[in-house]
C-alpha atoms as a PDB file:
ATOM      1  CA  UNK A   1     301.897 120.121-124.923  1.00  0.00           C
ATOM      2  CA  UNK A   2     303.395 117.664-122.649  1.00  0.00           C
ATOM      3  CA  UNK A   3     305.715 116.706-119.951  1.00  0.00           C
ATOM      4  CA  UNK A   4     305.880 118.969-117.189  1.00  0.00           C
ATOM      5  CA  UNK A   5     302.674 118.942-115.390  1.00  0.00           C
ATOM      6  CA  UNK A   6     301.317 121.440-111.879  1.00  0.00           C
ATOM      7  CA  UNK A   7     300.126 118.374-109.173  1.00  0.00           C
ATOM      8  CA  UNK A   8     298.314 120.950-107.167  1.00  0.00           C
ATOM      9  CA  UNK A   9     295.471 118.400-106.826  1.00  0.00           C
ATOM     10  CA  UNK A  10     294.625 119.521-103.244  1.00  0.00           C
ATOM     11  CA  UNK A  11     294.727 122.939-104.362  1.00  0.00           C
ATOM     12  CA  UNK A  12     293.749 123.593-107.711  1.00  0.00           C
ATOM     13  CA  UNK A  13     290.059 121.550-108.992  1.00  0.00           C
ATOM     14  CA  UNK A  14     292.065 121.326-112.635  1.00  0.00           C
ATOM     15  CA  UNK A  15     295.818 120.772-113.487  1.00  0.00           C
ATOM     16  CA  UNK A  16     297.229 121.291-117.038  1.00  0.00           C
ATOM     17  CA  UNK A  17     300.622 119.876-118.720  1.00  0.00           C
ATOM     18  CA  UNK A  18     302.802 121.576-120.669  1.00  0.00           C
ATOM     19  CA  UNK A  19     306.171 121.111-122.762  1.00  0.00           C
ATOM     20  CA  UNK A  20     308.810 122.248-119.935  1.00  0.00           C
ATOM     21  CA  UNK A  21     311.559 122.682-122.755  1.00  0.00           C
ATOM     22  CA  UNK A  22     309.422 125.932-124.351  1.00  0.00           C
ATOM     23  CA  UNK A  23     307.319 126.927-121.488  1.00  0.00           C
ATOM     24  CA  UNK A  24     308.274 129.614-118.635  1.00  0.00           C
ATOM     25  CA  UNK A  25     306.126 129.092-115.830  1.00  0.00           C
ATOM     26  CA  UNK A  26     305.112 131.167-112.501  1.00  0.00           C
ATOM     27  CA  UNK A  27     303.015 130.962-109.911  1.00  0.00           C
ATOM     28  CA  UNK A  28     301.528 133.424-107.574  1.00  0.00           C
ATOM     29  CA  UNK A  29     298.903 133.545-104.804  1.00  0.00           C
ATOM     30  CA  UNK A  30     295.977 135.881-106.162  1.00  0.00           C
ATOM     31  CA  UNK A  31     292.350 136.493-105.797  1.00  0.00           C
ATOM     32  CA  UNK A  32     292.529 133.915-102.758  1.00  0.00           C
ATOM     33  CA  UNK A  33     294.106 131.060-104.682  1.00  0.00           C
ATOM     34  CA  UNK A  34     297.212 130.010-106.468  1.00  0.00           C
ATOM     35  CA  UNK A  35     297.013 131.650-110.342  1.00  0.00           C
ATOM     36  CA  UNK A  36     299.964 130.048-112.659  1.00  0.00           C
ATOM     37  CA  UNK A  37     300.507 131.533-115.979  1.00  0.00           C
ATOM     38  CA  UNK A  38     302.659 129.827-118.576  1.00  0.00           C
ATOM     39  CA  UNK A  39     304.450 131.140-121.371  1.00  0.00           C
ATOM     40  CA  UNK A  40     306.808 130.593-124.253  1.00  0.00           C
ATOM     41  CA  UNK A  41     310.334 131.127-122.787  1.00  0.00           C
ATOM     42  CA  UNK A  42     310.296 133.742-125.580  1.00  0.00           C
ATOM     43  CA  UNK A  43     307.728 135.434-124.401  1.00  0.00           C
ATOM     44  CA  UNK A  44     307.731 135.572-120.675  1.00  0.00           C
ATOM     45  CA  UNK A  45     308.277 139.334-119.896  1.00  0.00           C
ATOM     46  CA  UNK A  46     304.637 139.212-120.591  1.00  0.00           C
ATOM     47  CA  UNK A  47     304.001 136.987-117.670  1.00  0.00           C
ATOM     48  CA  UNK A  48     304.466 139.626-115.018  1.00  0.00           C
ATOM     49  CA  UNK A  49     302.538 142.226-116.570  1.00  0.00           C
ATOM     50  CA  UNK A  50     299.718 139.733-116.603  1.00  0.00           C
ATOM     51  CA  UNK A  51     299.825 139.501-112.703  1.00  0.00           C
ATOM     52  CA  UNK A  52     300.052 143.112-112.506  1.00  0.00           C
ATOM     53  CA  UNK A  53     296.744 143.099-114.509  1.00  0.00           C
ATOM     54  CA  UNK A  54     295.639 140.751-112.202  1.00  0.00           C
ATOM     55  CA  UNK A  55     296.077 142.524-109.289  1.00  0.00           C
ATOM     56  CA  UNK A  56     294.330 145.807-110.499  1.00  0.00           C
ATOM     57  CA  UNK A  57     291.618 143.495-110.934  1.00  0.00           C
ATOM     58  CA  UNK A  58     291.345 142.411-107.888  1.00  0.00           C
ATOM     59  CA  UNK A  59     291.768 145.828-106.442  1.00  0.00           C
ATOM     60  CA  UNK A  60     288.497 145.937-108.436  1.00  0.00           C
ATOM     61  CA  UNK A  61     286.595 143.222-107.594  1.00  0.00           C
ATOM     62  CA  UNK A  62     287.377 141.964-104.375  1.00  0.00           C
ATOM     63  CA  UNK A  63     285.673 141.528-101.464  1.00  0.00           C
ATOM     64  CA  UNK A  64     287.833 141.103 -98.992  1.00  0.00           C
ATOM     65  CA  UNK A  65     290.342 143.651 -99.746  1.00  0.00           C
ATOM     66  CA  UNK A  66     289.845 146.776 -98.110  1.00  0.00           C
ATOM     67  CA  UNK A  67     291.312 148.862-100.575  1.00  0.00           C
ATOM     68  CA  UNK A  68     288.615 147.294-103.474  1.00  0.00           C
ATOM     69  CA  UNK A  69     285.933 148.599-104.827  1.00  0.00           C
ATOM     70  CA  UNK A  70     283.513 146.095-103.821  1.00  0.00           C
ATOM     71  CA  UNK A  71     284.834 145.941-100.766  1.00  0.00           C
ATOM     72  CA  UNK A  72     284.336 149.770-100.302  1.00  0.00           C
ATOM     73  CA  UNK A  73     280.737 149.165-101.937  1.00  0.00           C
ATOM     74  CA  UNK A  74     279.692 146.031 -99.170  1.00  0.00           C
ATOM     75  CA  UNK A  75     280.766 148.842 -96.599  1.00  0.00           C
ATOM     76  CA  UNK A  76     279.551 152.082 -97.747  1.00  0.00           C
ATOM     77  CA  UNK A  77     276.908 151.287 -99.901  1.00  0.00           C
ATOM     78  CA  UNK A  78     278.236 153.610-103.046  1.00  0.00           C
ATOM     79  CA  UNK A  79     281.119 154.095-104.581  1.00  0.00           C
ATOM     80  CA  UNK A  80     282.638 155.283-107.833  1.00  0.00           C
ATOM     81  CA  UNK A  81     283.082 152.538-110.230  1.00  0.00           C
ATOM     82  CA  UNK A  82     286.299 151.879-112.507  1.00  0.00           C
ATOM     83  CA  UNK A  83     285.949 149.954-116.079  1.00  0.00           C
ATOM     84  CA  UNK A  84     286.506 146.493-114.173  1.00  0.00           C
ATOM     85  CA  UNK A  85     284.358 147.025-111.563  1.00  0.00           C
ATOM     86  CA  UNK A  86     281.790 148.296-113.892  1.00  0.00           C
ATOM     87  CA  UNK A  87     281.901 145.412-116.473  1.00  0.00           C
ATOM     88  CA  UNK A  88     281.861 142.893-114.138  1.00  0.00           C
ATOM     89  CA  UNK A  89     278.765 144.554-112.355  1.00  0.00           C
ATOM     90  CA  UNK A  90     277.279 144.328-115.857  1.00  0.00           C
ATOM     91  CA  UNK A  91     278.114 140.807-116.534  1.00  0.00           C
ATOM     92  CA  UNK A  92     276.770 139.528-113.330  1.00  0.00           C
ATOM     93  CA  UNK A  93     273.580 141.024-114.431  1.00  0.00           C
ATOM     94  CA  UNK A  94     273.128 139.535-117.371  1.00  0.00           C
ATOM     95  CA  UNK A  95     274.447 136.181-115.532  1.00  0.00           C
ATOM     96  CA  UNK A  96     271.624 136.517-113.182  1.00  0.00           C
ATOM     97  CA  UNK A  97     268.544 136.968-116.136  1.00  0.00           C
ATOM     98  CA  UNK A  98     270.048 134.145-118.133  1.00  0.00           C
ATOM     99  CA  UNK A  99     270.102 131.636-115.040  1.00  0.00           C
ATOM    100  CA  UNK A 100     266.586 132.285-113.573  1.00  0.00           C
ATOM    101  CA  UNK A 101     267.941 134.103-110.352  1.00  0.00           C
ATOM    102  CA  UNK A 102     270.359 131.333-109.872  1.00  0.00           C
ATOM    103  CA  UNK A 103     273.526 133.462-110.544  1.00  0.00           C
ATOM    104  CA  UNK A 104     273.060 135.901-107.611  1.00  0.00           C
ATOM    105  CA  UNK A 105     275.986 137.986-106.632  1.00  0.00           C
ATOM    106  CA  UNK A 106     273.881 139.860-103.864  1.00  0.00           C
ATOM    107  CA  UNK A 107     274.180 136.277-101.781  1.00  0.00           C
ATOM    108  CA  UNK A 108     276.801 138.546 -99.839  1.00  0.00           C
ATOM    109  CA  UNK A 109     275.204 138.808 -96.942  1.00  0.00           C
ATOM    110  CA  UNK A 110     274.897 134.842 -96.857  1.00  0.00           C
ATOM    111  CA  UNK A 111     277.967 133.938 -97.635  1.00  0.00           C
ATOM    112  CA  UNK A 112     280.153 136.741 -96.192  1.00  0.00           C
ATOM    113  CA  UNK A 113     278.441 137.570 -93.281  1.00  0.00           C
ATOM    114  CA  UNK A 114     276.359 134.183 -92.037  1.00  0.00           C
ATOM    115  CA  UNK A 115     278.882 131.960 -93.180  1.00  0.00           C
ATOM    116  CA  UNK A 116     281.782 133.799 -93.140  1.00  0.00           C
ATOM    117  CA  UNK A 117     283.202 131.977 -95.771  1.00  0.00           C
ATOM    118  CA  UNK A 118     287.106 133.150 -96.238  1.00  0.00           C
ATOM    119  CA  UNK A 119     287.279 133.783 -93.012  1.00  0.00           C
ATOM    120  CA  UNK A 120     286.597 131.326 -89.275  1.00  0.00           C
ATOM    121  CA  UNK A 121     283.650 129.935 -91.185  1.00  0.00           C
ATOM    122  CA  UNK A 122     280.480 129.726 -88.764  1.00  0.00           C
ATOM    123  CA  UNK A 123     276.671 127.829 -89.229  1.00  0.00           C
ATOM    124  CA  UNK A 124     273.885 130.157 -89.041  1.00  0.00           C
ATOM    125  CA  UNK A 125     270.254 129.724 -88.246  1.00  0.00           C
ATOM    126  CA  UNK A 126     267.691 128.881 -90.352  1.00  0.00           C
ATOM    127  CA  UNK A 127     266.080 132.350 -88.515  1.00  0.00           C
ATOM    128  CA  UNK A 128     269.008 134.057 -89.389  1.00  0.00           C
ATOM    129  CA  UNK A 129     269.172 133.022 -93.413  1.00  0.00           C
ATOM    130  CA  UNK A 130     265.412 133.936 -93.574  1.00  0.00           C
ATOM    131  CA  UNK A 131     266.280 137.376 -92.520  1.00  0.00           C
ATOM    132  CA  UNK A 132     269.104 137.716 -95.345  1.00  0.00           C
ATOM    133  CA  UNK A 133     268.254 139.275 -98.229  1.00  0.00           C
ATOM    134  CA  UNK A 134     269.723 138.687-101.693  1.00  0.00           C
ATOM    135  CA  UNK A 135     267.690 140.998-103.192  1.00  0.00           C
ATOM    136  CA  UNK A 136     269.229 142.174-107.053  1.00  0.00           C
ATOM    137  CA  UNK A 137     267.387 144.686-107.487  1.00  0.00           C
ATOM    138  CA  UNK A 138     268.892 146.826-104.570  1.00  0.00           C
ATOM    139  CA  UNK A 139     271.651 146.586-106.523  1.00  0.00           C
ATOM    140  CA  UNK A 140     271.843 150.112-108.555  1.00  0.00           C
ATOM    141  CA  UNK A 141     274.761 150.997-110.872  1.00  0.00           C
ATOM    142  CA  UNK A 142     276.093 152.940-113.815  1.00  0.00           C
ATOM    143  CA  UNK A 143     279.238 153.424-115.957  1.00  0.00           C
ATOM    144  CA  UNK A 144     280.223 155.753-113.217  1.00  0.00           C
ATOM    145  CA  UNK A 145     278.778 154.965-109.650  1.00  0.00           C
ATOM    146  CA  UNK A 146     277.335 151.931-108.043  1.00  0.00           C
ATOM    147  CA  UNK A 147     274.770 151.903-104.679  1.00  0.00           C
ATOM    148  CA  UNK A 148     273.710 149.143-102.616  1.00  0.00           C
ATOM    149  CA  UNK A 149     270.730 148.715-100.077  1.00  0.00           C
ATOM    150  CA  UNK A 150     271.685 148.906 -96.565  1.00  0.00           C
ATOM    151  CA  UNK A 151     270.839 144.683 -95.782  1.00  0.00           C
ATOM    152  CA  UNK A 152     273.047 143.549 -99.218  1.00  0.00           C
ATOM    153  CA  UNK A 153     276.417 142.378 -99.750  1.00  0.00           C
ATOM    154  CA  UNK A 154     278.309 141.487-102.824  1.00  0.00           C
ATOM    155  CA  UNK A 155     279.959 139.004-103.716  1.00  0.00           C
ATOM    156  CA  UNK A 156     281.802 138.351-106.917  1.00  0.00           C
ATOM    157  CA  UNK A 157     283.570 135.068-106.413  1.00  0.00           C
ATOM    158  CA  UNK A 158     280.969 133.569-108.615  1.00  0.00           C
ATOM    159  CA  UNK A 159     282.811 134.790-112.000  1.00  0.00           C
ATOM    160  CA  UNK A 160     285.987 136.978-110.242  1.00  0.00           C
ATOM    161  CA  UNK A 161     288.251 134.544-111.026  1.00  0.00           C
ATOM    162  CA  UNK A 162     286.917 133.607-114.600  1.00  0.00           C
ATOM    163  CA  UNK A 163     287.133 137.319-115.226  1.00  0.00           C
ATOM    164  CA  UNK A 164     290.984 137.965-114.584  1.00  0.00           C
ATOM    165  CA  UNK A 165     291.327 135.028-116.502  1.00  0.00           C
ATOM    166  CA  UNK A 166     289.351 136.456-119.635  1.00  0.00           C
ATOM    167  CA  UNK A 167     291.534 139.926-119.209  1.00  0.00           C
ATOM    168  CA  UNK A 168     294.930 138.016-119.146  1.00  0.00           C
ATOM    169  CA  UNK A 169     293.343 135.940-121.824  1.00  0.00           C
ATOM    170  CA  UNK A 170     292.750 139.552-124.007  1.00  0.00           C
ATOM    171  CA  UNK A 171     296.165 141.106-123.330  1.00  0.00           C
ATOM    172  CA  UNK A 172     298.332 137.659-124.449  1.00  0.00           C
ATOM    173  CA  UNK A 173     295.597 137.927-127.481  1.00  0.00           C
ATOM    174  CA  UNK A 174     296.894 141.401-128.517  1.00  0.00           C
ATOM    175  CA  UNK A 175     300.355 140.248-128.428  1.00  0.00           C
ATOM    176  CA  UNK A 176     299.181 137.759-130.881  1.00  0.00           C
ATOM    177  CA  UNK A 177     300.674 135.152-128.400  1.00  0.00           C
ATOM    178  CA  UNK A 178     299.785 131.486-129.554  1.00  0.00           C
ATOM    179  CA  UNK A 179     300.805 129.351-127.051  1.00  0.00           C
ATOM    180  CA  UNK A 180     300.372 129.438-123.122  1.00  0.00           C
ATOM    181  CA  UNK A 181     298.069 128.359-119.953  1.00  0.00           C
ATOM    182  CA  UNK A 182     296.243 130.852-117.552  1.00  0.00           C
ATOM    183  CA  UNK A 183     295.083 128.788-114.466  1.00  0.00           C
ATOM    184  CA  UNK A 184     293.458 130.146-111.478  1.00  0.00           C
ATOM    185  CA  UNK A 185     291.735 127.452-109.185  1.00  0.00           C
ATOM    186  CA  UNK A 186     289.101 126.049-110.711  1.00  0.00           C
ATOM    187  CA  UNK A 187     289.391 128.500-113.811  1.00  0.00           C
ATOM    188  CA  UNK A 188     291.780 127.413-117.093  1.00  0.00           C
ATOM    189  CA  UNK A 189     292.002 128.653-120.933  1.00  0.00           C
ATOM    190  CA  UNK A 190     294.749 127.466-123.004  1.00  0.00           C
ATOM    191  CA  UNK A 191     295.840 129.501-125.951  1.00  0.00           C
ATOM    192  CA  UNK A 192     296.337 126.313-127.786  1.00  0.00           C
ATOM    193  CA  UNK A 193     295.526 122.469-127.203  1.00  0.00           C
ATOM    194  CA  UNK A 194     296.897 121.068-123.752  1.00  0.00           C
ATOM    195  CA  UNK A 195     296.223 118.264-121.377  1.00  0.00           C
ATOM    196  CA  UNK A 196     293.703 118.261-118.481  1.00  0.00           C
ATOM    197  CA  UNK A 197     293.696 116.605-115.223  1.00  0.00           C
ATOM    198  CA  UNK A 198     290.411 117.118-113.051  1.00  0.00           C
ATOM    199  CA  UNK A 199     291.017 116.230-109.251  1.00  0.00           C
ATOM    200  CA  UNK A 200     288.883 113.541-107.788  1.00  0.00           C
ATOM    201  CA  UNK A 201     287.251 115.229-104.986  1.00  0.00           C
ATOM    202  CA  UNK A 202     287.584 112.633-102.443  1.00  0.00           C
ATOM    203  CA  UNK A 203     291.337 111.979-102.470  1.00  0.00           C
ATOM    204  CA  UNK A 204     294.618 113.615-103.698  1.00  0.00           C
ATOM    205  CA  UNK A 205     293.848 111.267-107.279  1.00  0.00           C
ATOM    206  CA  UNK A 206     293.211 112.399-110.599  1.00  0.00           C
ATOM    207  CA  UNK A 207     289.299 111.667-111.684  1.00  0.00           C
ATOM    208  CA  UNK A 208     289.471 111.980-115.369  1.00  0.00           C
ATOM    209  CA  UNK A 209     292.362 113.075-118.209  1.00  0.00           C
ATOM    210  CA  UNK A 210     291.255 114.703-121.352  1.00  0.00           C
ATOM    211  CA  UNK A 211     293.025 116.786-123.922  1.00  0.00           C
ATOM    212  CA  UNK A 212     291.694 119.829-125.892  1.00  0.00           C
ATOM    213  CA  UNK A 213     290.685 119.695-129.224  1.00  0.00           C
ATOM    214  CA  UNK A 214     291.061 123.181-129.921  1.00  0.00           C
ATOM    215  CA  UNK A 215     293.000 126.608-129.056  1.00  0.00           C
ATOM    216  CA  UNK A 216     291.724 129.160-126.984  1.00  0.00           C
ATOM    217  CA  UNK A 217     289.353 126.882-125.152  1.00  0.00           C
ATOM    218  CA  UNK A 218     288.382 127.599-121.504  1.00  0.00           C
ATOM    219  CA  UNK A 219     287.288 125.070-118.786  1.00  0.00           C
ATOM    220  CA  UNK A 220     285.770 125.848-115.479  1.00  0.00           C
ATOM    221  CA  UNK A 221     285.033 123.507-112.515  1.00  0.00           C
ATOM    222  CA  UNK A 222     282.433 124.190-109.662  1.00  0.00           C
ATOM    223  CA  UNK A 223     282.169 121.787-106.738  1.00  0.00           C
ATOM    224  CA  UNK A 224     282.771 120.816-103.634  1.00  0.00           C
ATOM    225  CA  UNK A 225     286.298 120.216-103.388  1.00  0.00           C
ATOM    226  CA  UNK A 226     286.973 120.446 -99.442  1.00  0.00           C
ATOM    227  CA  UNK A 227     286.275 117.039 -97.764  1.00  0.00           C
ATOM    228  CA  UNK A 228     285.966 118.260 -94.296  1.00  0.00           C
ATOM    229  CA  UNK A 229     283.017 120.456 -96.007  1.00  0.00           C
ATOM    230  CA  UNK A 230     281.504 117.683 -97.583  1.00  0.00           C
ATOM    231  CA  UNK A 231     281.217 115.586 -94.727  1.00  0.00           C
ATOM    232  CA  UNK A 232     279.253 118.594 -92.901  1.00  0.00           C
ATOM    233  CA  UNK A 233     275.594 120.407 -93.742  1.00  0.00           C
ATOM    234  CA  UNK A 234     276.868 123.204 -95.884  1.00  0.00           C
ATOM    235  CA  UNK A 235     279.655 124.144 -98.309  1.00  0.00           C
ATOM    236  CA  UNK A 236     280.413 127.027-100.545  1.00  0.00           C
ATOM    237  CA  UNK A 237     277.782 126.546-102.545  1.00  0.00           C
ATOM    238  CA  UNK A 238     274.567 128.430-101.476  1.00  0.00           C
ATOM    239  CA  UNK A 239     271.321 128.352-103.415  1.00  0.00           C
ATOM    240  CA  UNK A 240     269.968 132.015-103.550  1.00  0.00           C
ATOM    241  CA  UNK A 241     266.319 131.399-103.776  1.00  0.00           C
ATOM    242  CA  UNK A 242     266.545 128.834-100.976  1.00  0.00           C
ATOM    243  CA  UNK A 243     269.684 130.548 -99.090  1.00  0.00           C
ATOM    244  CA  UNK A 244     271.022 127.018 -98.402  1.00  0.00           C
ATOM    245  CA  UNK A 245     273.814 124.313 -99.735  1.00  0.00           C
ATOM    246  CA  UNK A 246     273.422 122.505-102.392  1.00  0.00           C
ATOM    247  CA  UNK A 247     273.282 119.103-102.404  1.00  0.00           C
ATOM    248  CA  UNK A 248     272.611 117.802-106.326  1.00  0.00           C
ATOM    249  CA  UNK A 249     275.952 118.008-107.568  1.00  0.00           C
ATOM    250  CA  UNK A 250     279.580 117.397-106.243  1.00  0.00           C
ATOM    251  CA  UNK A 251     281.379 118.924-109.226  1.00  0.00           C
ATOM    252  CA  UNK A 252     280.589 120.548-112.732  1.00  0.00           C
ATOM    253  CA  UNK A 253     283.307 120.257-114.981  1.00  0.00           C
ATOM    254  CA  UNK A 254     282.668 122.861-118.258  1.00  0.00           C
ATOM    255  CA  UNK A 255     284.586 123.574-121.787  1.00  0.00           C
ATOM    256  CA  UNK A 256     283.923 125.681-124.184  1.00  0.00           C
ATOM    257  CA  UNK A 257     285.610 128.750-126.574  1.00  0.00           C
ATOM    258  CA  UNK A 258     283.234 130.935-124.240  1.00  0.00           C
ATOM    259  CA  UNK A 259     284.552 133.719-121.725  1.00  0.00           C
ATOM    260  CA  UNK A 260     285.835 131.835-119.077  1.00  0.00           C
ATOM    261  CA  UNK A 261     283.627 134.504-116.731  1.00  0.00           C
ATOM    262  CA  UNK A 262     280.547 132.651-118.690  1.00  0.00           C
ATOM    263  CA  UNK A 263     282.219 129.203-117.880  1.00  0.00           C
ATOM    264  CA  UNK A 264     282.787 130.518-114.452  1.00  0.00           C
ATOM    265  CA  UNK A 265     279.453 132.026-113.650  1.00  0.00           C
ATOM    266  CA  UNK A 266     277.470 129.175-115.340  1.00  0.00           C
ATOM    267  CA  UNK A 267     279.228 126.292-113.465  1.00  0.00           C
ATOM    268  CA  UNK A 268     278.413 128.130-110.202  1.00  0.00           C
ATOM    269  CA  UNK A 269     274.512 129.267-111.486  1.00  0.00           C
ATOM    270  CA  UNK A 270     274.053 125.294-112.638  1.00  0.00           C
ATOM    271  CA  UNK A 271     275.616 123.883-109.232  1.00  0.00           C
ATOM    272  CA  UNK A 272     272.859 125.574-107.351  1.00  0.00           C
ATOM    273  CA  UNK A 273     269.831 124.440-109.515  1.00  0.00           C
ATOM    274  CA  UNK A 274     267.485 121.460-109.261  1.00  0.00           C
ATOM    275  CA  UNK A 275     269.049 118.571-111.160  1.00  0.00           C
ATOM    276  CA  UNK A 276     266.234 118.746-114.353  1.00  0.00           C
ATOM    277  CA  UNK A 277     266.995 122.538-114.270  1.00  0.00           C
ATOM    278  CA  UNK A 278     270.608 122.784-114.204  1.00  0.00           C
ATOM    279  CA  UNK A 279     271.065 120.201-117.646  1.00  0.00           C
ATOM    280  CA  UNK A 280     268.355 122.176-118.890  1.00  0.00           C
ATOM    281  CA  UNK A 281     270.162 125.182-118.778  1.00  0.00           C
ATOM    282  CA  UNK A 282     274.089 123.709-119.775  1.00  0.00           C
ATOM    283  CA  UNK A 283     272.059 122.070-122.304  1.00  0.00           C
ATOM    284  CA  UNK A 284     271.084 125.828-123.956  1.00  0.00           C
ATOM    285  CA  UNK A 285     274.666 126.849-124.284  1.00  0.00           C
ATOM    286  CA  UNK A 286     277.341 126.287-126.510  1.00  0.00           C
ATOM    287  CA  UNK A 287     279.488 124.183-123.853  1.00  0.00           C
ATOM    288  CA  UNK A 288     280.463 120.147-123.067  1.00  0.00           C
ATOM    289  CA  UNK A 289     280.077 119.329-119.424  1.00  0.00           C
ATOM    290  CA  UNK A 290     281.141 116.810-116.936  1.00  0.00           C
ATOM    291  CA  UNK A 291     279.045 116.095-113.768  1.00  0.00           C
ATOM    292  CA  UNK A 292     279.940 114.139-110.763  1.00  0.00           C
ATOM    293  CA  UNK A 293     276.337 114.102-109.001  1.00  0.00           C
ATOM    294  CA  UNK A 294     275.685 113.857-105.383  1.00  0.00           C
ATOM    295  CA  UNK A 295     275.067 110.203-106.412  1.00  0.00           C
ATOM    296  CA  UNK A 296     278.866 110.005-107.605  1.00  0.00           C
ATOM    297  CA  UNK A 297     278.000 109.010-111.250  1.00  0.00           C
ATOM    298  CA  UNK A 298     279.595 110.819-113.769  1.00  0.00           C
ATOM    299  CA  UNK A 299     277.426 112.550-116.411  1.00  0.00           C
ATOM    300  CA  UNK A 300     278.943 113.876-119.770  1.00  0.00           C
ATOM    301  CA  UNK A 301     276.994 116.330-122.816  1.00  0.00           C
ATOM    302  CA  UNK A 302     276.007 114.859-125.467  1.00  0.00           C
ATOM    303  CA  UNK A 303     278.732 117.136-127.260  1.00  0.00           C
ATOM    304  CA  UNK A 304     281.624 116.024-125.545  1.00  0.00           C
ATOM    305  CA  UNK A 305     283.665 114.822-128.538  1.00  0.00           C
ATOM    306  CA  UNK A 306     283.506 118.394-129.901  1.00  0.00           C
ATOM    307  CA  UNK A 307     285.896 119.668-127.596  1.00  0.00           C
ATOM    308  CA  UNK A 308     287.773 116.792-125.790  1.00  0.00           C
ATOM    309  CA  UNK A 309     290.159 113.459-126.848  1.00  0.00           C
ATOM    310  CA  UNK A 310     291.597 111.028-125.404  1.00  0.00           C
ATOM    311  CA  UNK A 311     289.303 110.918-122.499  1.00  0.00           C
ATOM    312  CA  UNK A 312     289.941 108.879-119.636  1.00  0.00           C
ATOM    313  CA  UNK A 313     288.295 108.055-116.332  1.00  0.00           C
ATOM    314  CA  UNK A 314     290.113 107.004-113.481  1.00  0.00           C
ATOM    315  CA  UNK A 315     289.796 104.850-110.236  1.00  0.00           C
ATOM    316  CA  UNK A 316     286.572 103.525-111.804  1.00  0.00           C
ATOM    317  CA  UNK A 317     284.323 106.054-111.100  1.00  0.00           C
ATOM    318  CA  UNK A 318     280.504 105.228-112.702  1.00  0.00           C
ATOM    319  CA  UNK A 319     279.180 106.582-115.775  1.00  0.00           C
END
């Protein structure tokens, strides 16, 4: 698919292209970034009923909503639980036993309170991130209810957005719809092949072009994308176990036919890790990568042909 192509390079850490004469296109701010859903012209009533899923989603899972579940769970410390809300709880679980305690969604208190990330961001001290707990296993829920110890948070931004995109994903499946793009941020799947820009994370350029090499493949990038952050002592990315930034990687580039909340959750779990430990654990799953480490050499899986063509690096970036 080809032609008409989303330059939201500043803004979004992927960009897709698409055949404007077929595709129907919109774009909406959701789950704190821009989320643009394409579509067969055929076939776009379906497009708003995907951003109404969307929403309900994020009535679900966010965090900053007041109206949300998890919102309603960082503040009174139990609530009643819908299916999303639920699942997602469930996922982030398992996230958290396959990644060693990497994927940590009880960071809350870090990133939410100390940090304040979403909001005026702040520096805390090192006193102040000993104190924070990120303690799982205060972390109780069921089908039905969920409770939380009084010093946690949650925070679901590690796999929120992968998630609506795996829900939007399943409804434009049971339409049996066969062509079309669902990109939030960082957080893609195309129902067929299409053509990927990743942003270089230093200027408004593109770093690498790729295309897919099969339908219904997902890719998910974790990184530091704001310069202003990357210039400082911290960015989004905090390391649970040693509740600071990390400083290994500068993006992590993934694509696979997995869940995009995988995709999602293991790009943030692997950005966190020690170097050895986070190819380790890509390595284990049935994924191609691309890494830009701190060093700013690029580092691709050893399966990369299996999902990608036509691969091209730009503005001579080392390998």
């Amino acid at each position: 698919m080809r032609l008409l192509t989303f330059k939201f390079l500043s803004l979004f850490f992927i960009s897709v292209t698409f055949l404007s004469a077929e595709m129907f296109s919109r774009t909406k701010v959701a789950m704190g970034t821009f989320v643009t859903i394409s579509l067969e012209k055929k076939h776009k009533k379906y497009i708003e009923n995907a951003f109404h899923l969307i929403e309900d989603i994020e009535l679900s899972l966010s965090s900053y909503n007041s109206q949300a579940i998890i919102y309603q769970l960082n503040k009174n410390k139990m609530v009643k639980l819908d299916a999303y809300a639920y699942e997602a709880l469930d996922l982030s679980k398992k996230y958290y036993c396959l990644s060693n305690r990497y994927f940590n969604i009880t960071i809350g208190a870090i990133t939410k309170d100390l940090y304040k990330f979403g909001k005026v961001e702040t520096i805390p001290s090192n006193v102040e991130l000993k104190k924070a707990s990120t303690n799982f296993g205060g972390l109780h829920f069921t089908t039905k209810v969920a409770t939380l110890d009084k010093a946690l948070k949650v925070d679901l931004g590690g796999m929120g957005k992968g998630f609506a995109v795996d829900k939007v994903h399943e409804y434009f499946q049971s339409k049996q719809l066969s062509k079309g793009i669902i990109a939030a941020s960082g957080d893609i799947r195309c129902l067929d092949e299409c053509d990927i820009d990743v942003a270089d994370p230093f200027s408004d350029d593109v770093l690498l072009s790729f295309k897919t090499l099969k339908a219904n493949v997902g890719i998910s990038t974790s990184g530091n994308y704001n310069r202003y952050v990357q210039s400082k002592k911290h960015n989004h990315l905090i390391n649970p176990k040693m509740k600071e930034s990390q400083k290994n990687f500068i993006s992590i580039t993934l694509i696979s036919e997995l869940p995009s909340s995988d995709l999602d959750a293991y790009a943030t779990a692997a950005s966190v890790m020690p170097i050895k430990k986070a190819y380790e654990f890509l390595n284990g799953h049935d994924l191609a990568y691309i890494i830009m480490q701190s060093d700013r050499k690029l580092r691709f899986s050893d399966n990369i042909s299996r999902y990608v063509k036509d691969l091209v690096i730009h503005n001579g970036i080392k390998k």
